[in-house]
N, C-alpha and C. Protein backbone atom coordinates (compact mmCIF):
# COMPACT_ATOMS: atom_id res chain seq x y z
N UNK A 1 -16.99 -9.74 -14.30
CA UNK A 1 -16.51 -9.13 -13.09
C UNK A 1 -15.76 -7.86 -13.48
N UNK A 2 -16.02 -7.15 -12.45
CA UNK A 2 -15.62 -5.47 -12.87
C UNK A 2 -14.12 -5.59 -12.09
N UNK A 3 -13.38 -5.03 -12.65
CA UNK A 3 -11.63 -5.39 -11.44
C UNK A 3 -11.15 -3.41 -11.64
N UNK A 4 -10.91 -2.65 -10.62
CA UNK A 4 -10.84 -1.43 -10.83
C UNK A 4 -9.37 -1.08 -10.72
N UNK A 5 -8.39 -0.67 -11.38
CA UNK A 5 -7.42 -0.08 -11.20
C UNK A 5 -7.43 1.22 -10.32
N UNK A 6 -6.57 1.66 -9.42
CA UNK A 6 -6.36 2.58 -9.28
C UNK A 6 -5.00 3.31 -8.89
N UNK A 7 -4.43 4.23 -9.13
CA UNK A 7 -3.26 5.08 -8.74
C UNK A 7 -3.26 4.75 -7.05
N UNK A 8 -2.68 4.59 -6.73
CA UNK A 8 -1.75 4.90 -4.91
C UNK A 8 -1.41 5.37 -4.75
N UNK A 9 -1.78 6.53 -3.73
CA UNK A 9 -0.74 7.52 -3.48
C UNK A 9 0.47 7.34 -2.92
N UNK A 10 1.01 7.86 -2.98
CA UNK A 10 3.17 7.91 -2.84
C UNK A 10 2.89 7.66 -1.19
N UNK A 11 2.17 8.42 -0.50
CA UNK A 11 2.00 8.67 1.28
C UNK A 11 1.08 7.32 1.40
N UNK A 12 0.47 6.66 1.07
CA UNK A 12 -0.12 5.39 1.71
C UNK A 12 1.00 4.13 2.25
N UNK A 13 -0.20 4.02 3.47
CA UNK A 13 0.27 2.48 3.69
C UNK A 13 0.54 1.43 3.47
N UNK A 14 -0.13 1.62 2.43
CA UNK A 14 -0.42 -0.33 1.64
C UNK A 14 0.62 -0.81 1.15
N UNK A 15 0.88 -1.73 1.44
CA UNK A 15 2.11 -2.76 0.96
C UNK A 15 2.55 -2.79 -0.36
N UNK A 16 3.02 -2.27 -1.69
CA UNK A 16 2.99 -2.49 -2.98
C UNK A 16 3.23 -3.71 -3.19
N UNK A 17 4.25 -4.46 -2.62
CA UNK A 17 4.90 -5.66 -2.86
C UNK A 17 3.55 -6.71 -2.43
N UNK A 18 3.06 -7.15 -1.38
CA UNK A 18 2.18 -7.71 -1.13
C UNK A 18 0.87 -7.71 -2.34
N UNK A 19 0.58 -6.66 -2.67
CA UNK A 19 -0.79 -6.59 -3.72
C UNK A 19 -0.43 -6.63 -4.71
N UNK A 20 0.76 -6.69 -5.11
CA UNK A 20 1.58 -6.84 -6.61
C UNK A 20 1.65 -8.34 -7.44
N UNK A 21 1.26 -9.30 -5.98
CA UNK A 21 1.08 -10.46 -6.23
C UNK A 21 -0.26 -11.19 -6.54
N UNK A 22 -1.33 -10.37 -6.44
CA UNK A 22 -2.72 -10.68 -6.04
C UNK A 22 -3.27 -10.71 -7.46
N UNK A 23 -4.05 -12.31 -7.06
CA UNK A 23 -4.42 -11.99 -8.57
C UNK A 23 -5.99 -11.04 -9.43
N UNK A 24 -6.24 -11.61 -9.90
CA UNK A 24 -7.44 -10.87 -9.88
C UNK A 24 -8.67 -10.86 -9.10
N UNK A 25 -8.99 -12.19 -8.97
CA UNK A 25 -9.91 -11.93 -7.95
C UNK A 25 -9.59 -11.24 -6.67
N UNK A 26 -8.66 -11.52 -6.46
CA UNK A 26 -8.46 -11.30 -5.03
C UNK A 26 -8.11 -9.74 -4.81
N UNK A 27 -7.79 -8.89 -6.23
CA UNK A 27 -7.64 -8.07 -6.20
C UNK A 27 -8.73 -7.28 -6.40
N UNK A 28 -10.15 -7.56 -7.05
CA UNK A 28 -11.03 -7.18 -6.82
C UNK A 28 -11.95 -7.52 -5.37
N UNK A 29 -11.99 -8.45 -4.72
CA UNK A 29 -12.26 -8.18 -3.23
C UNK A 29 -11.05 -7.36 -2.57
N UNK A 30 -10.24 -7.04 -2.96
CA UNK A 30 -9.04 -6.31 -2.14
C UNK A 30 -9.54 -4.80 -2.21
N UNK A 31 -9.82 -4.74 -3.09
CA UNK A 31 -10.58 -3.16 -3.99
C UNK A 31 -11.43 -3.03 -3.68
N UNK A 32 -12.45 -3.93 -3.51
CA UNK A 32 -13.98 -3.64 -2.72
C UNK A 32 -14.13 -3.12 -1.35
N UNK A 33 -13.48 -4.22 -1.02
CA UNK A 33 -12.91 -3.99 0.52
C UNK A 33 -12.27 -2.42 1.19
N UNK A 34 -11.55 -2.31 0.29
CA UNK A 34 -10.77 -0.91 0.24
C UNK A 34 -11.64 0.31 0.37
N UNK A 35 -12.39 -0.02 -0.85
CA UNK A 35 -13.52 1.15 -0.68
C UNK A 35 -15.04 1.13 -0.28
N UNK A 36 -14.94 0.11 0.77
CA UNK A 36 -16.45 -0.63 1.35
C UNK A 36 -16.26 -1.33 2.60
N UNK A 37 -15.07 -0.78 3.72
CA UNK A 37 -14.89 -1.49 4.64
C UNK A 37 -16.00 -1.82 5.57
N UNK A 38 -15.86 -2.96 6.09
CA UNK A 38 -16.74 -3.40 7.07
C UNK A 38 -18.00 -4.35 6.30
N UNK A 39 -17.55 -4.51 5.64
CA UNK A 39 -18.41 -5.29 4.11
C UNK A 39 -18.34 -6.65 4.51
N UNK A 40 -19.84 -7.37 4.59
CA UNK A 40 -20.22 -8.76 4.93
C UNK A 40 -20.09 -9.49 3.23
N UNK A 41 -19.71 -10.86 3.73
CA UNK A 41 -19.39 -11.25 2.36
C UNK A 41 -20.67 -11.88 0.97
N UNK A 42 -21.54 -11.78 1.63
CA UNK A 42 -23.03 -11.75 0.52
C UNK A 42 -22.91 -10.15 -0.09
N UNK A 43 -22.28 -9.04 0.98
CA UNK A 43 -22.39 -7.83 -0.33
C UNK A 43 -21.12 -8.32 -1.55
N UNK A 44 -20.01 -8.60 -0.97
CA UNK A 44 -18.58 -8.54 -1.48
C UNK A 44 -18.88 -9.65 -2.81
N UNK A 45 -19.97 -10.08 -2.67
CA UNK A 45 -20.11 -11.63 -3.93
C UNK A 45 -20.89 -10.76 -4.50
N UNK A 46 -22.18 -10.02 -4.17
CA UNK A 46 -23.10 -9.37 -5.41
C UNK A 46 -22.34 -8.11 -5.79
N UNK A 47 -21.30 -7.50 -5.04
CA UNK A 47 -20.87 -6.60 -5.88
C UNK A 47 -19.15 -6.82 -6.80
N UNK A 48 -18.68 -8.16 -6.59
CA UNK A 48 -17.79 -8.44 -7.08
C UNK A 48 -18.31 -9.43 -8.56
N UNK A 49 -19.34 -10.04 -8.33
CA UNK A 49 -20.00 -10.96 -9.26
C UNK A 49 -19.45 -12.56 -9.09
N UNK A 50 -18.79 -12.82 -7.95
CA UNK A 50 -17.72 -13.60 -7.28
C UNK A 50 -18.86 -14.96 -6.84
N UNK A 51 -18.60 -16.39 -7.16
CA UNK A 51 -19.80 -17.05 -6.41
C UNK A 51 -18.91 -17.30 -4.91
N UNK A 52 -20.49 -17.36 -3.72
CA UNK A 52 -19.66 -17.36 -2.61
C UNK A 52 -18.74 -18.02 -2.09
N UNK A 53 -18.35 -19.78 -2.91
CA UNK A 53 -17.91 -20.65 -2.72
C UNK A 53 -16.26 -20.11 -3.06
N UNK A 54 -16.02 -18.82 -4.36
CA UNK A 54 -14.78 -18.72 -4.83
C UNK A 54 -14.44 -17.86 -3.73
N UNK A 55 -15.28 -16.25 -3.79
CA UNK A 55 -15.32 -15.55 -2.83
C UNK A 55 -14.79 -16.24 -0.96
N UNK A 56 -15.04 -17.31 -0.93
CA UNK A 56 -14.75 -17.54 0.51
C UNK A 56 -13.07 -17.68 0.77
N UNK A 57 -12.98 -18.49 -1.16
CA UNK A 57 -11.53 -18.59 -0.85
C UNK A 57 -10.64 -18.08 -1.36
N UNK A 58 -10.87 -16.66 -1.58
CA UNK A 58 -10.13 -15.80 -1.50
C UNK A 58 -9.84 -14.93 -0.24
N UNK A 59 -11.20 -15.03 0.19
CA UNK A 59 -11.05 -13.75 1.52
C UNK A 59 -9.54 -15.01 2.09
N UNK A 60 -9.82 -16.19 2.68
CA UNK A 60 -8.72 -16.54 3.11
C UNK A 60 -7.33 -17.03 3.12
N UNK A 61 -7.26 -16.33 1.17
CA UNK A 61 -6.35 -16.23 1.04
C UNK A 61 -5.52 -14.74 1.42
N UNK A 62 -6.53 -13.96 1.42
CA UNK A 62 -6.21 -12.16 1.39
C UNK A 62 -5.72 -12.35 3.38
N UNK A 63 -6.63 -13.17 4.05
CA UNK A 63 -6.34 -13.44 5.30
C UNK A 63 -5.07 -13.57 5.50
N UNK A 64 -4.38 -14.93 4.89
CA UNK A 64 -3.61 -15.48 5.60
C UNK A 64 -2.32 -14.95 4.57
N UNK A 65 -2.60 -13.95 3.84
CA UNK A 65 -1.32 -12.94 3.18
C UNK A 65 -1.07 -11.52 4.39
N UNK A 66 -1.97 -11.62 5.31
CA UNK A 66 -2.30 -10.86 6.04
C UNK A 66 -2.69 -9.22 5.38
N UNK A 67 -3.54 -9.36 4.66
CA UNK A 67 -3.66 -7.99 3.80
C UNK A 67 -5.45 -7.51 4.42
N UNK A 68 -6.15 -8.55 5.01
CA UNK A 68 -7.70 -8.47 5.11
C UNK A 68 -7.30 -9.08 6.39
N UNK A 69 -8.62 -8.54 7.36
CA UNK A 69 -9.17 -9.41 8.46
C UNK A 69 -10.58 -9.60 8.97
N UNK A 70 -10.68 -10.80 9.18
CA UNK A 70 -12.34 -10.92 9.73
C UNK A 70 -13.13 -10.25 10.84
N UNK A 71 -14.10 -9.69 11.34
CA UNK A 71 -13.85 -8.73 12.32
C UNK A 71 -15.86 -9.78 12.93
N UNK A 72 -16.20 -10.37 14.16
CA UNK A 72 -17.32 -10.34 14.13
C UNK A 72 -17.18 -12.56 14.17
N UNK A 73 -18.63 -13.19 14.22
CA UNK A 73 -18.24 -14.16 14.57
C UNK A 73 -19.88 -14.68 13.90
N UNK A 74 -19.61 -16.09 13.21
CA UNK A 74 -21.34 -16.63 12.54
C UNK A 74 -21.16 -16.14 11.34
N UNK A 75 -22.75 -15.05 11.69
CA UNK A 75 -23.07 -15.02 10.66
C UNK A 75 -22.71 -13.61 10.24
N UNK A 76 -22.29 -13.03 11.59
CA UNK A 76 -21.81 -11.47 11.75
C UNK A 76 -20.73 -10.89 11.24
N UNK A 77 -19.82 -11.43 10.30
CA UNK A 77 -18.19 -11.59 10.02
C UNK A 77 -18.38 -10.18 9.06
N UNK A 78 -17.92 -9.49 9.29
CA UNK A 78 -17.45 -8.50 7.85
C UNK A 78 -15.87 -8.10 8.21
N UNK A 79 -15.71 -8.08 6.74
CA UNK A 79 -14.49 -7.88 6.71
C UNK A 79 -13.54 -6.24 6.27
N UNK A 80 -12.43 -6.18 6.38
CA UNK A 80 -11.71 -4.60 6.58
C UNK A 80 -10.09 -5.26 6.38
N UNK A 81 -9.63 -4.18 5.58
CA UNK A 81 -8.42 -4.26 5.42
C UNK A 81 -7.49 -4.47 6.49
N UNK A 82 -6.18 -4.93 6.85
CA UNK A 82 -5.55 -5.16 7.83
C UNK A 82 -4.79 -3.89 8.18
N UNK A 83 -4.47 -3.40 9.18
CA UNK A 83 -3.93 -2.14 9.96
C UNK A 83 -2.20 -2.14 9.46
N UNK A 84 -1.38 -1.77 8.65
CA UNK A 84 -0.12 -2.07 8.48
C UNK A 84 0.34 -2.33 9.73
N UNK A 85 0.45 -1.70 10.56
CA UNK A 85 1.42 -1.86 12.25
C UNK A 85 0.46 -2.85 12.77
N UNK A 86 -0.16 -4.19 12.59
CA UNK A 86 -0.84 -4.83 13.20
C UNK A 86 0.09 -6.26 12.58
């Protein structure tokens, strides 16, 4: 599995404290996500290398940290980072 570091800019939204805790996987669907919003989770497993069974339970862990949200219903679900003011 590929896990990408990247710099944050000083002006972003994103929580430092919240993703500071994340571990790796979750930080590579956090990262995918980031730069692939609206991403159904059969892409987020072939491009994370994630099987879908781990992959599922992370998205709901990234869920219920409130950092990701599900957007869509079935089989339609893709997912997108959470809105800070939400």
């Amino acid at each position: 599995m590929l896990v990408r570091f990247q710099q944050i800019p000083a002006n972003s939204s994103i929580d430092i404290d919240a993703i500071s805790d994340l571990s790796a996987n979750e930080l590579a669907v956090y990262d995918y996500i980031r730069e692939n919003p609206r991403s159904g989770a059969a892409e987020i497993s072939n491009e994370t290398g994630l099987q879908r069974r781990t992959l599922t339970n992370v998205l709901k862990r990234l869920q219920k940290k409130s950092l990701v949200v599900a957007i869509g219903t079935n089989r339609a679900i893709t997912y997108t980072l959470k809105s800070p003011n939400k």
